[in-house]
Protein backbone atom coordinates (compact mmCIF):
# COMPACT_ATOMS: atom_id res chain seq x y z
CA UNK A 1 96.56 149.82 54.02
CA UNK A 2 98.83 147.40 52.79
CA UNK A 3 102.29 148.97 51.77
CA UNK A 4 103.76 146.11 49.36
CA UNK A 5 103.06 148.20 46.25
CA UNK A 6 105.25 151.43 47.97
CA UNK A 7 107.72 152.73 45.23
CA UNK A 8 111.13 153.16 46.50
CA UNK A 9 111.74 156.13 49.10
CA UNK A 10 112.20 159.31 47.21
CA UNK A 11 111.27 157.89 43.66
CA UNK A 12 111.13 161.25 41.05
CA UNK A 13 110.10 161.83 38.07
CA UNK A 14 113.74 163.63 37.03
CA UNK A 15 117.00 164.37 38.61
CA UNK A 16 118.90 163.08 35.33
CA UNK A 17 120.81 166.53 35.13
CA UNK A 18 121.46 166.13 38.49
CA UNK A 19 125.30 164.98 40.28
CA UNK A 20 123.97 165.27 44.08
CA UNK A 21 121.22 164.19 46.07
CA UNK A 22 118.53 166.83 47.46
CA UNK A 23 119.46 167.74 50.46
CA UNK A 24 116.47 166.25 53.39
CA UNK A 25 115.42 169.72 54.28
CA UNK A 26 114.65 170.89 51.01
CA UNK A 27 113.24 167.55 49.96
CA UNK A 28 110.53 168.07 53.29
CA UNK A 29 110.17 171.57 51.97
CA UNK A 30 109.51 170.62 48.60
CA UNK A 31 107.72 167.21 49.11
CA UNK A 32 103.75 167.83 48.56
CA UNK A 33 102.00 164.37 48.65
CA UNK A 34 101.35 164.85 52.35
CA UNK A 35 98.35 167.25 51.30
CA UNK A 36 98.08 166.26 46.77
CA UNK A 37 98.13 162.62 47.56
CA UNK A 38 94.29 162.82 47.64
CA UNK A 39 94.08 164.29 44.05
CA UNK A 40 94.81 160.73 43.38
CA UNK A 41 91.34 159.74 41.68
CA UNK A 42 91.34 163.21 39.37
CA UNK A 43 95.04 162.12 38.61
CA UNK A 44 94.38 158.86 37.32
CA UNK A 45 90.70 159.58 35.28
CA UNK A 46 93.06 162.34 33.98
CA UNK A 47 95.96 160.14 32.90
CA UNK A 48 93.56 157.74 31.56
CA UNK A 49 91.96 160.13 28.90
CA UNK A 50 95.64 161.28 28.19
CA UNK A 51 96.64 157.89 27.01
CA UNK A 52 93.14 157.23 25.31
CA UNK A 53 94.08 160.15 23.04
CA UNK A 54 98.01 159.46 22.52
CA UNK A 55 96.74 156.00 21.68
CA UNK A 56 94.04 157.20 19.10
CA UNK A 57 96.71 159.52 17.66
CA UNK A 58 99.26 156.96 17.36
CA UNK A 59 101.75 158.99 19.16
CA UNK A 60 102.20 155.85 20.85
CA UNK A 61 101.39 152.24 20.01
CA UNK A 62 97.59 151.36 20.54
CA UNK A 63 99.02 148.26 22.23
CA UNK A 64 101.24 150.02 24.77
CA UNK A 65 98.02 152.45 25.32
CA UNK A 66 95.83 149.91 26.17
CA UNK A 67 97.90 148.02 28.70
CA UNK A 68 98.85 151.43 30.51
CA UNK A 69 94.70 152.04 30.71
CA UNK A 70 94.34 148.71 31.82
CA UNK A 71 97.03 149.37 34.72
CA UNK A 72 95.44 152.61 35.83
CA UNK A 73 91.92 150.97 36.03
CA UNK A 74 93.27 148.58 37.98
CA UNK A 75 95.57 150.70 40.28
CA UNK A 76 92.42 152.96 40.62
CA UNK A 77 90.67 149.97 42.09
CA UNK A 78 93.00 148.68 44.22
CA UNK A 79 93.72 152.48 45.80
CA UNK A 80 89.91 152.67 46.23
CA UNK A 81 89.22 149.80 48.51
CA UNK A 82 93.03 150.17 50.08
CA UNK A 83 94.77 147.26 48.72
CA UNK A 84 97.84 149.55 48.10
CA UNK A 85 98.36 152.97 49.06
CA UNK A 86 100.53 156.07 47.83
CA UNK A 87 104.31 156.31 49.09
CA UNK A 88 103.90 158.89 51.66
CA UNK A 89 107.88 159.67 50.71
CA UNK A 90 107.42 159.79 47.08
CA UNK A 91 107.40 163.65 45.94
CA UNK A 92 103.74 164.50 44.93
CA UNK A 93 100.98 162.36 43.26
CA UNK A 94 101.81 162.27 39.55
CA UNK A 95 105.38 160.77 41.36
CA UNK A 96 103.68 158.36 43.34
CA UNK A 97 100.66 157.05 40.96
CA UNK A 98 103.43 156.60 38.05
CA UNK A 99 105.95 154.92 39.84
CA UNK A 100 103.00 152.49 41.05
CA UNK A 101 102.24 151.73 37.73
CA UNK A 102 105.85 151.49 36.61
CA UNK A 103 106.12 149.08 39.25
CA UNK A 104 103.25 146.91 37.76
CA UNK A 105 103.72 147.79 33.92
CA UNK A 106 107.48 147.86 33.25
CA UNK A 107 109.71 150.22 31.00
CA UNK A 108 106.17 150.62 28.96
CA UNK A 109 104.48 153.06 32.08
CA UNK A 110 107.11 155.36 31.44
CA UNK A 111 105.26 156.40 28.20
CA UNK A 112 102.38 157.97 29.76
CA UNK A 113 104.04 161.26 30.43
CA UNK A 114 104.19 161.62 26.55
CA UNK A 115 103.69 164.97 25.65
CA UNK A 116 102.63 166.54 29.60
CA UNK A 117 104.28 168.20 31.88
CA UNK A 118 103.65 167.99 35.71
CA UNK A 119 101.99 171.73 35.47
CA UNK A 120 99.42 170.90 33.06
CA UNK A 121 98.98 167.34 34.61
CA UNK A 122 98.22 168.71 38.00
CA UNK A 123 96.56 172.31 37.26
CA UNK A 124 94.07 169.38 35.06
CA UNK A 125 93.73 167.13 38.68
CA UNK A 126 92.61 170.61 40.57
CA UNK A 127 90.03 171.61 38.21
CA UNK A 128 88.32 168.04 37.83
CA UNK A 129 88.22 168.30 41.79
CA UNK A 130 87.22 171.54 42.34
CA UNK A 131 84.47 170.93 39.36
CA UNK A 132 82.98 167.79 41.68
CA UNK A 133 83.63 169.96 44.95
CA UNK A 134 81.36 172.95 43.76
CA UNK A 135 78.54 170.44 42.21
CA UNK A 136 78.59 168.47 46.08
CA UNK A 137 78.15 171.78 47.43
CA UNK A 138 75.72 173.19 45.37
CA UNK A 139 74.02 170.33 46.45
CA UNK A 140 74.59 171.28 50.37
CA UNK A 141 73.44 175.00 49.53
CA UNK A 142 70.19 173.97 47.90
CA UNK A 143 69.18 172.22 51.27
CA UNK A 144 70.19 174.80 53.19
CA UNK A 145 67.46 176.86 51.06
CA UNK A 146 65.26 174.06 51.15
CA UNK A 147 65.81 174.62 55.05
CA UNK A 148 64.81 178.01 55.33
CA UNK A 149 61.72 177.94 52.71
CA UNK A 150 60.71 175.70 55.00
CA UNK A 151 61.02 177.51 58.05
CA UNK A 152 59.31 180.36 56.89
CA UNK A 153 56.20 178.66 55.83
CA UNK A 154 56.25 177.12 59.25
CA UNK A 155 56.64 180.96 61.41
CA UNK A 156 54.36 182.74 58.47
CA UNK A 157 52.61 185.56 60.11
CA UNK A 158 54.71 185.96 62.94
CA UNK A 159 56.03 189.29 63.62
CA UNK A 160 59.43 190.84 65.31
CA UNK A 161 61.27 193.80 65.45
CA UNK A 162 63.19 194.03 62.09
CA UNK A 163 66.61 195.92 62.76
CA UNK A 164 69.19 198.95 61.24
CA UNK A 165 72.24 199.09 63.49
CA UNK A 166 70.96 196.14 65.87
CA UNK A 167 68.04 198.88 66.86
CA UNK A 168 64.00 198.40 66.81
CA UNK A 169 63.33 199.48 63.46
CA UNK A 170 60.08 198.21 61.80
CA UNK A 171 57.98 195.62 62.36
CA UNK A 172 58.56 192.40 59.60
CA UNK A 173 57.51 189.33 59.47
CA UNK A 174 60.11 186.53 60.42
CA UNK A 175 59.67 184.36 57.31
CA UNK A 176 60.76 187.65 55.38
CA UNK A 177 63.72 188.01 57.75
CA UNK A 178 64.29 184.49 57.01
CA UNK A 179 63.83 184.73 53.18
CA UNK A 180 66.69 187.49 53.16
CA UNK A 181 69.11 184.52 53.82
CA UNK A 182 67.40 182.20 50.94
CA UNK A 183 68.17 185.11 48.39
CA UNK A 184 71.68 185.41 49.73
CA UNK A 185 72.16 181.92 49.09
CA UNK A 186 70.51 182.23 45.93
CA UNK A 187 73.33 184.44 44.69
CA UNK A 188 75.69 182.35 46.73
CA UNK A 189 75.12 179.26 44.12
CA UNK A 190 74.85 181.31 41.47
CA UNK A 191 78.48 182.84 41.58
CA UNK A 192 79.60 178.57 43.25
CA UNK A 193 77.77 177.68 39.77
CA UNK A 194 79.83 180.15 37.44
CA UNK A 195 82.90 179.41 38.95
CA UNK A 196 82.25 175.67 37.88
CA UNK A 197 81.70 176.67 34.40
CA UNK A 198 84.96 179.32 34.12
CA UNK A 199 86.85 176.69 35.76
CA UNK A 200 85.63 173.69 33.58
CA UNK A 201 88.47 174.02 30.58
CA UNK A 202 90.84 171.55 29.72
CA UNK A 203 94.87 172.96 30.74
CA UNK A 204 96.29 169.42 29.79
CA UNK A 205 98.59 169.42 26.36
CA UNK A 206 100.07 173.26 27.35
CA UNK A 207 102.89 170.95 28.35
CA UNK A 208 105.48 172.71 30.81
CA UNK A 209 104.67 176.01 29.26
CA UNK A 210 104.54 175.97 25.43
CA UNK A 211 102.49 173.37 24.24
CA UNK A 212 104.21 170.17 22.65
CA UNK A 213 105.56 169.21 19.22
CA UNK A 214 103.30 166.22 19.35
CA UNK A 215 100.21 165.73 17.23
CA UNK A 216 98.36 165.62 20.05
CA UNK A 217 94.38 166.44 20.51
CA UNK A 218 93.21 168.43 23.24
CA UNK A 219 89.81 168.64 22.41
CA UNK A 220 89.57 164.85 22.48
CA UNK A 221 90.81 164.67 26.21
CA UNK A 222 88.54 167.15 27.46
CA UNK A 223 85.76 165.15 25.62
CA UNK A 224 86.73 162.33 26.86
CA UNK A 225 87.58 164.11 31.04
CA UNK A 226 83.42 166.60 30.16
CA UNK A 227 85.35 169.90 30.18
CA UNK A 228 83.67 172.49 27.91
CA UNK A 229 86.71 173.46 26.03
CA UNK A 230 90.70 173.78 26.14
CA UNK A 231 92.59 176.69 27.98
CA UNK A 232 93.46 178.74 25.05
CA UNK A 233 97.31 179.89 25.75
CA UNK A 234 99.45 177.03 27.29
CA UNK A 235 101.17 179.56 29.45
CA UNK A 236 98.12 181.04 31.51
CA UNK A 237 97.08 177.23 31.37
CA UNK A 238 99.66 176.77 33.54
CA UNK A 239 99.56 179.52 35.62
CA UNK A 240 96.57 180.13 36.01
CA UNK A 241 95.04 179.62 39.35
CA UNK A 242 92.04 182.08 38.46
CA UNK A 243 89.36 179.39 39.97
CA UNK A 244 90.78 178.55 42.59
CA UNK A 245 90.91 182.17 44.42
CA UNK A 246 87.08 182.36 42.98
CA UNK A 247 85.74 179.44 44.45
CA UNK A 248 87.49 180.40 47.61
CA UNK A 249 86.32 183.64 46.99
CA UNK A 250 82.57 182.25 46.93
CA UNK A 251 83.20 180.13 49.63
CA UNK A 252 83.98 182.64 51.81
CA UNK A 253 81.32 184.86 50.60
CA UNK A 254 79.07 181.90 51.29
CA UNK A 255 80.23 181.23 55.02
CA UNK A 256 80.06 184.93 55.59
CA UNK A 257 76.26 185.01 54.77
CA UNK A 258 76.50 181.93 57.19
CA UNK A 259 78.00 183.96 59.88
CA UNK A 260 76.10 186.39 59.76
CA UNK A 261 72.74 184.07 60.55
CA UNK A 262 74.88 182.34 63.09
CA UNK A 263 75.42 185.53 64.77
CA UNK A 264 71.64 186.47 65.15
CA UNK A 265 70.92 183.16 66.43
CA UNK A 266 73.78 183.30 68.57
CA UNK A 267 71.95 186.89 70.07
CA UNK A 268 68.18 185.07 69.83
CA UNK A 269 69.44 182.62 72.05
CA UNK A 270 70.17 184.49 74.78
CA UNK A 271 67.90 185.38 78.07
CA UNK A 272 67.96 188.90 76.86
CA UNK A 273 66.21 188.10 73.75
CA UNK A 274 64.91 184.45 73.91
CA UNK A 275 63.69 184.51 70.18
CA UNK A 276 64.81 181.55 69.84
CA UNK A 277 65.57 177.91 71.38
CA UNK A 278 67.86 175.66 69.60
CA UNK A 279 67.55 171.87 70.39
CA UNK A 280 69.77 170.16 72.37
CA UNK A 281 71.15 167.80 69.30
CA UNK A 282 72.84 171.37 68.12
CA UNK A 283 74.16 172.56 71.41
CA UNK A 284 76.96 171.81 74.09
CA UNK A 285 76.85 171.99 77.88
CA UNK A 286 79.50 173.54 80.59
CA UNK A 287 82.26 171.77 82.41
CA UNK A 288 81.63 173.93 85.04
CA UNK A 289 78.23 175.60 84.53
CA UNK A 290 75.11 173.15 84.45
CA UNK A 291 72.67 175.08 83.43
CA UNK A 292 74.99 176.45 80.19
CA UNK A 293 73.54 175.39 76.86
CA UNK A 294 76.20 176.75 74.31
CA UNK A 295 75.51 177.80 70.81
CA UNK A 296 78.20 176.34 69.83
CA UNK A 297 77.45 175.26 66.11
CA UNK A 298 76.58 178.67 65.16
CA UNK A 299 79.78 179.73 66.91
CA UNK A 300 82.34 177.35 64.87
CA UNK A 301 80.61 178.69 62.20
CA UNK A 302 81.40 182.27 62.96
CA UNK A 303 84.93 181.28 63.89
CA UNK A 304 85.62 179.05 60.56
CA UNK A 305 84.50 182.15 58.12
CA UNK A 306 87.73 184.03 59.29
CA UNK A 307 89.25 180.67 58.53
CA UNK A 308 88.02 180.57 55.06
CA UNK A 309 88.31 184.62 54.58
CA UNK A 310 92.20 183.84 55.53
CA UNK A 311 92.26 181.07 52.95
CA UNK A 312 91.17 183.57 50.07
CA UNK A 313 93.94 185.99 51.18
CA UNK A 314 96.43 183.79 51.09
CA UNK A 315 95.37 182.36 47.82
CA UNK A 316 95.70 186.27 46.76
CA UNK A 317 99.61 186.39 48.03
CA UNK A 318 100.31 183.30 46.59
CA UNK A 319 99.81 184.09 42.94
CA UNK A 320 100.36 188.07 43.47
CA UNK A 321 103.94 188.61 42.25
CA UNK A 322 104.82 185.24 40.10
CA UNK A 323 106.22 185.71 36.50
CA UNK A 324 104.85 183.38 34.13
CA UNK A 325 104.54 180.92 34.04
CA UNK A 326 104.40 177.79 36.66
CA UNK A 327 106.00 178.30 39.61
CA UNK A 328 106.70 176.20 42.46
CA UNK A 329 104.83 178.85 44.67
CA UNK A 330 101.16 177.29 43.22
CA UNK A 331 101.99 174.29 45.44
CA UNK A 332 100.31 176.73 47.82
CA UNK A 333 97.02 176.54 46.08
CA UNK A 334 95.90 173.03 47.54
CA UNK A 335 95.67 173.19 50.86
CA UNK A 336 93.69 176.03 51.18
CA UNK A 337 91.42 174.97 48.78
CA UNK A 338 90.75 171.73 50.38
CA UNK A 339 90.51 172.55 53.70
CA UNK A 340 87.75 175.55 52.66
CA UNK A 341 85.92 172.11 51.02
CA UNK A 342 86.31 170.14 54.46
CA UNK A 343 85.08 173.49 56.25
CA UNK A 344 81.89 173.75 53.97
CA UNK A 345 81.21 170.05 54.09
CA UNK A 346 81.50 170.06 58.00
CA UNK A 347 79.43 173.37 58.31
CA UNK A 348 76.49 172.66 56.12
CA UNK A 349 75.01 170.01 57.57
CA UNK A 350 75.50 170.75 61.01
CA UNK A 351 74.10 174.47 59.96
CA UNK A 352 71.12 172.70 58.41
CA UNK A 353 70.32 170.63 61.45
CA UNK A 354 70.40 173.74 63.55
CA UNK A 355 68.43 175.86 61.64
CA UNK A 356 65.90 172.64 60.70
CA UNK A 357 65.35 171.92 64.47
CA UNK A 358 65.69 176.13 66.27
CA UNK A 359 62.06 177.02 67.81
CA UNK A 360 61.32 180.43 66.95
CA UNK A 361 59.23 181.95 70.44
CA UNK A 362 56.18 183.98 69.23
CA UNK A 363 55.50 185.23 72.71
CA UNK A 364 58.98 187.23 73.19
CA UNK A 365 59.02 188.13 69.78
CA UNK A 366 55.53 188.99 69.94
CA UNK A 367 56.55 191.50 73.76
CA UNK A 368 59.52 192.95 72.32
CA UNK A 369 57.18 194.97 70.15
CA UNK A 370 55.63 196.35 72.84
CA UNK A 371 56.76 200.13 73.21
CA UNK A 372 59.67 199.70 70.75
CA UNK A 373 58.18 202.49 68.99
CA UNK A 374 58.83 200.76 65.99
CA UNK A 375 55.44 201.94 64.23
CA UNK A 376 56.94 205.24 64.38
CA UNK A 377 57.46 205.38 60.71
CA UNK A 378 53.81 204.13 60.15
CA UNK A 379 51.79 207.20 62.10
CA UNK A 380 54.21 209.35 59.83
CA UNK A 381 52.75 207.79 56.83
CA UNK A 382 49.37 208.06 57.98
CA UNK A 383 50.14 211.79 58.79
CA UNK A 384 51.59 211.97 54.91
CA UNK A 385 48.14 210.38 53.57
CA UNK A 386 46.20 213.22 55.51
CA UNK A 387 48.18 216.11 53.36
CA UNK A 388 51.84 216.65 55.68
CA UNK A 389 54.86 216.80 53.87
CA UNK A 390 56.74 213.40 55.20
CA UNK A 391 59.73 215.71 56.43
CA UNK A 392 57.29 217.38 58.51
CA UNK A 393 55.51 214.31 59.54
CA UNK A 394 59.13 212.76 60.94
CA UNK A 395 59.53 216.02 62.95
CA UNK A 396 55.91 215.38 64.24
CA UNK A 397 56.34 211.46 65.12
CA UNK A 398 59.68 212.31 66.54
CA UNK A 399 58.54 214.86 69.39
CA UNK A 400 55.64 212.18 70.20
CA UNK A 401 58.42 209.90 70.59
CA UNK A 402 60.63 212.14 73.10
CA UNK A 403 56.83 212.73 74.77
CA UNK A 404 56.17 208.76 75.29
CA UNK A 405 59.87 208.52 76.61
CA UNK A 406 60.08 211.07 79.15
CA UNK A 407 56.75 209.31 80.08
CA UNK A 408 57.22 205.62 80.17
CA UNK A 409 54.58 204.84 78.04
CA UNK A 410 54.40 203.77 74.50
CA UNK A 411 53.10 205.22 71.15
CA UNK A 412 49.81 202.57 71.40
CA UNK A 413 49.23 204.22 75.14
CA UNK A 414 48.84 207.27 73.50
CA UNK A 415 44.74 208.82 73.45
CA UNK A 416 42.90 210.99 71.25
CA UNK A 417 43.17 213.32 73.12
CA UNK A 418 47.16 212.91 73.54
CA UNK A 419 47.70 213.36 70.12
CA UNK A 420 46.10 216.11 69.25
CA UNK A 421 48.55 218.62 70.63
CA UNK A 422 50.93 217.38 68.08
CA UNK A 423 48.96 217.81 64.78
CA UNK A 424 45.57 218.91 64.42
CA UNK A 425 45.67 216.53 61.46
CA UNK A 426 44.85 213.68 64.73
CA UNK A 427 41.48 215.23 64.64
CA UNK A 428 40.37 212.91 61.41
CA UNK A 429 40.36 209.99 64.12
CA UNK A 430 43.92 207.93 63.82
CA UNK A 431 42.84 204.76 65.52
CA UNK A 432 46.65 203.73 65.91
CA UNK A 433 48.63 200.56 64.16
CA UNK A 434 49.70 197.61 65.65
CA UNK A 435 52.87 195.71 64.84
CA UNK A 436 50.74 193.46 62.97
CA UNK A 437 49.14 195.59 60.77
CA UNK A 438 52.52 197.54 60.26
CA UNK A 439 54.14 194.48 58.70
CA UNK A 440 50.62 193.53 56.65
CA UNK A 441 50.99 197.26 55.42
CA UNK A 442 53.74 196.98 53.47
CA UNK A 443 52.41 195.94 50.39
CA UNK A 444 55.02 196.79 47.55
CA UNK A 445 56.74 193.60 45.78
CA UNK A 446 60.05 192.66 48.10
CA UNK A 447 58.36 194.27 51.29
CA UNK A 448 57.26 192.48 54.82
CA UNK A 449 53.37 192.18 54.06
CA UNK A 450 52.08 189.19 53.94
CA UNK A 451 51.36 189.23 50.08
CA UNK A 452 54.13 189.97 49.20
CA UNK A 453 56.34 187.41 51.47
CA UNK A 454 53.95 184.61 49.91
CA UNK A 455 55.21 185.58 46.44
CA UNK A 456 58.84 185.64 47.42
CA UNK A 457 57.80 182.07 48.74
CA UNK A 458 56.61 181.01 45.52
CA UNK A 459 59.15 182.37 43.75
CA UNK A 460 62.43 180.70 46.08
CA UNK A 461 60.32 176.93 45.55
CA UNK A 462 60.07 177.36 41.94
CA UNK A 463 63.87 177.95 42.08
CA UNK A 464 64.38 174.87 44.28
CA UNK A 465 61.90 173.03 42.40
CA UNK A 466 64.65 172.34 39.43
CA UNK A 467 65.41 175.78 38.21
CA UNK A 468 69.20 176.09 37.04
CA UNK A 469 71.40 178.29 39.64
């Protein structure tokens, strides 16, 4: 980047009140453009409707309005395709993008930062980024659905063990197992989309704290910048950093729900289950071992949720014990927040991929059913249809159970003539459930059977079909 537009070292926006220079250490400590510099674009659109208004309102000259416009649409260019850059010494980003226009404009730049303050200037930059940040992600989230919808059309009808504590539970079928994430990310856009819309008001013209004795028009700027409205008190406008904690908050909600798949494919992978293969675009090999083939995507994932969980707690002891109203502490609020929107725009796509190209094995899913006992629950039911009391029936099901173990065998090795002993309700002729039939049984709206899976499928691709999150 070329460097010839660079204010001078240290350039600030005060220090008139001031006899000595900041000492180096605190001015490292205290310097933030290192991490806001890239609030840059929000900065300037923001700055832009600010003058638009103080222009309209004659709070200063039309004239002087229009040539400060002109200069940020033009700095905003030249930033864009790198002719100049920010001055990585300069003290944050309003600093740096006003002394670059100073630089170009004269004495007359100095009269954009009528009636703002640096905390209404930036708490505006955050919440025009974060409101782009959610809709990109959205965006990632509703693939990621789009991924699994697709997915379980593709495995429809096959069956596997569903789980309670990581133990053979009942049979389900995989697209239902699948499905359980779509809903999860259902809610996860949902709460993404609401955060938007709470965080979509305009804080600039609270000033430092108070609001200003200018005629200014706040609900002109946010207009002009498509917020829904103006933060009603200038000092939570501030101060408040409400959003940002939620859409961490989501996001780490979001990569938990992530983590939680990741984990399950991490377990599929392995010899011990073999559910599942993932393709060799998704994994990573051994230095060591050749015939390793690492799960590593879905284990960054796992690893980068206690990233983003730590992000959300430190958002939370940030903002715990501050007075109102701005304090320097909410310098603290950026870098979590965008390096949670780097960690969701690495994960998704790489998550997608994974999940788009894993090969779901029939045939192990298919064995591990075999004397898993996990139709247990259905020859109770049957036994409940026949007249028992169901906390009879579990007693029943349970000794057969013990019986098959001591034995080896299974409950589909049992005979007639085996079951009998344990309820002369057998004698009606039980002619035994597969896992297949299990899963098909379980007819009620939400369950495994098949109807009912092919109405949740309808149901998640009307919602990606253009229905609001």
């Amino acid at each position: 980047m070329a460097v010839a537009d660079h204010a001078a070292s240290g350039a600030r926006l005060w220090g008139g009140r001031f006899s000595e220079r900041t000492d180096e250490a605190v001015d490292r400590l205290n310097r933030s453009i290192a991490f806001d510099g890239r609030l840059w674009p929000w900065d300037i659109r923001g700055s832009i409707a600010h003058t638009t208004m103080l222009g309209e309102t004659g709070i200063i000259e039309p004239s002087d309005a229009d040539s400060i416009i002109a200069g940020l649409q033009a700095l905003e260019q030249d930033l864009a395709c790198g002719a100049v850059s920010l001055d990585p010494a300069a003290e944050d980003v309003h600093t740096a993008v006003e002394d670059l226009l100073r630089r170009r404009l004269g004495p007359v730049a100095g009269r954009l930062h009528t009636a703002r303050s640096r905390n209404d200037q930036v708490a505006t930059d955050v919440r025009l980024y974060l409101r782009e940040a959610a809709a990109d992600l959205l965006g990632g989230i509703r693939e990621l659905q789009r991924t699994f919808v697709e997915a379980a059309e593709r495995e429809f009808g096959v069956v596997l063990p569903g789980c309670t504590h990581l133990q053979h539970a009942q049979p389900v079928l995989l697209s239902h197992h699948l499905l359980a994430y779509f809903w999860m990310l259902q809610r996860d856009a949902e709460r993404l989309s609401e955060c938007a819309r709470r965080a979509n008001r305009l804080p600039l013209g609270a000033g430092a704290l108070a609001g200003t004795g200018f005629p200014i028009n706040r609900r002109r700027v946010a207009e002009l910048l498509g917020f829904d409205g103006i933060c009603e008190n200038s000092m939570d406008a501030v101060s408040d950093r409400d959003f940002v904690v939620e859409f961490v908050g989501c996001a780490a909600l979001l990569m938990t729900h992530l983590s939680r798949f990741a984990e399950e494919l991490i377990l599929w992978s392995t010899p011990e289950f073999g559910y599942v293969r993932l393709s060799d675009a998704v994994t990573t090999g051994s230095s060591i071992m050749p015939q390793k083939k690492n799960p590593d995507v879905a284990e960054l994932v796992r690893g980068k949720t206690g990233r983003v969980c730590g992000h959300l707690t430190g958002l939370l002891m940030v903002i715990k014990g501050q007075p109102l109203a701005y304090n320097k502490d909410m310098q603290e609020d950026k870098e979590p927040l965008f390096d949670t929107v780097d960690t969701l725009q690495a994960v998704l796509p790489a998550f997608i991929r994974m999940l788009a190209t894993a090969e779901f094995r029939r045939d192990r899913m298919a064995a591990s059913l075999t004397r898993d006992f996990s139709t247990a629950t259905d020859v109770a039911d049957w036994l409940v249809r026949q007249g028992m009391p169901f906390r009879e029936a579990h007693g029943v099901v349970g000794r057969m159970v013990r019986h098959c173990e001591e034995r080896g065998i299974g409950l589909e090795d049992l005979k007639q003539s085996d079951l009998e002993p344990f309820s002369e309700l057998f004698r009606a002729g039980f002619a035994g459930l597969d896992p297949e039939s299990s899963a098909r049984s379980r007819t009620s709206e939400g369950g495994t059977g098949h109807d009912a899976v092919r109405l949740q499928l309808d149901r998640a691709l009307e919602l990606l079909s253009g229905a609001p999150a």
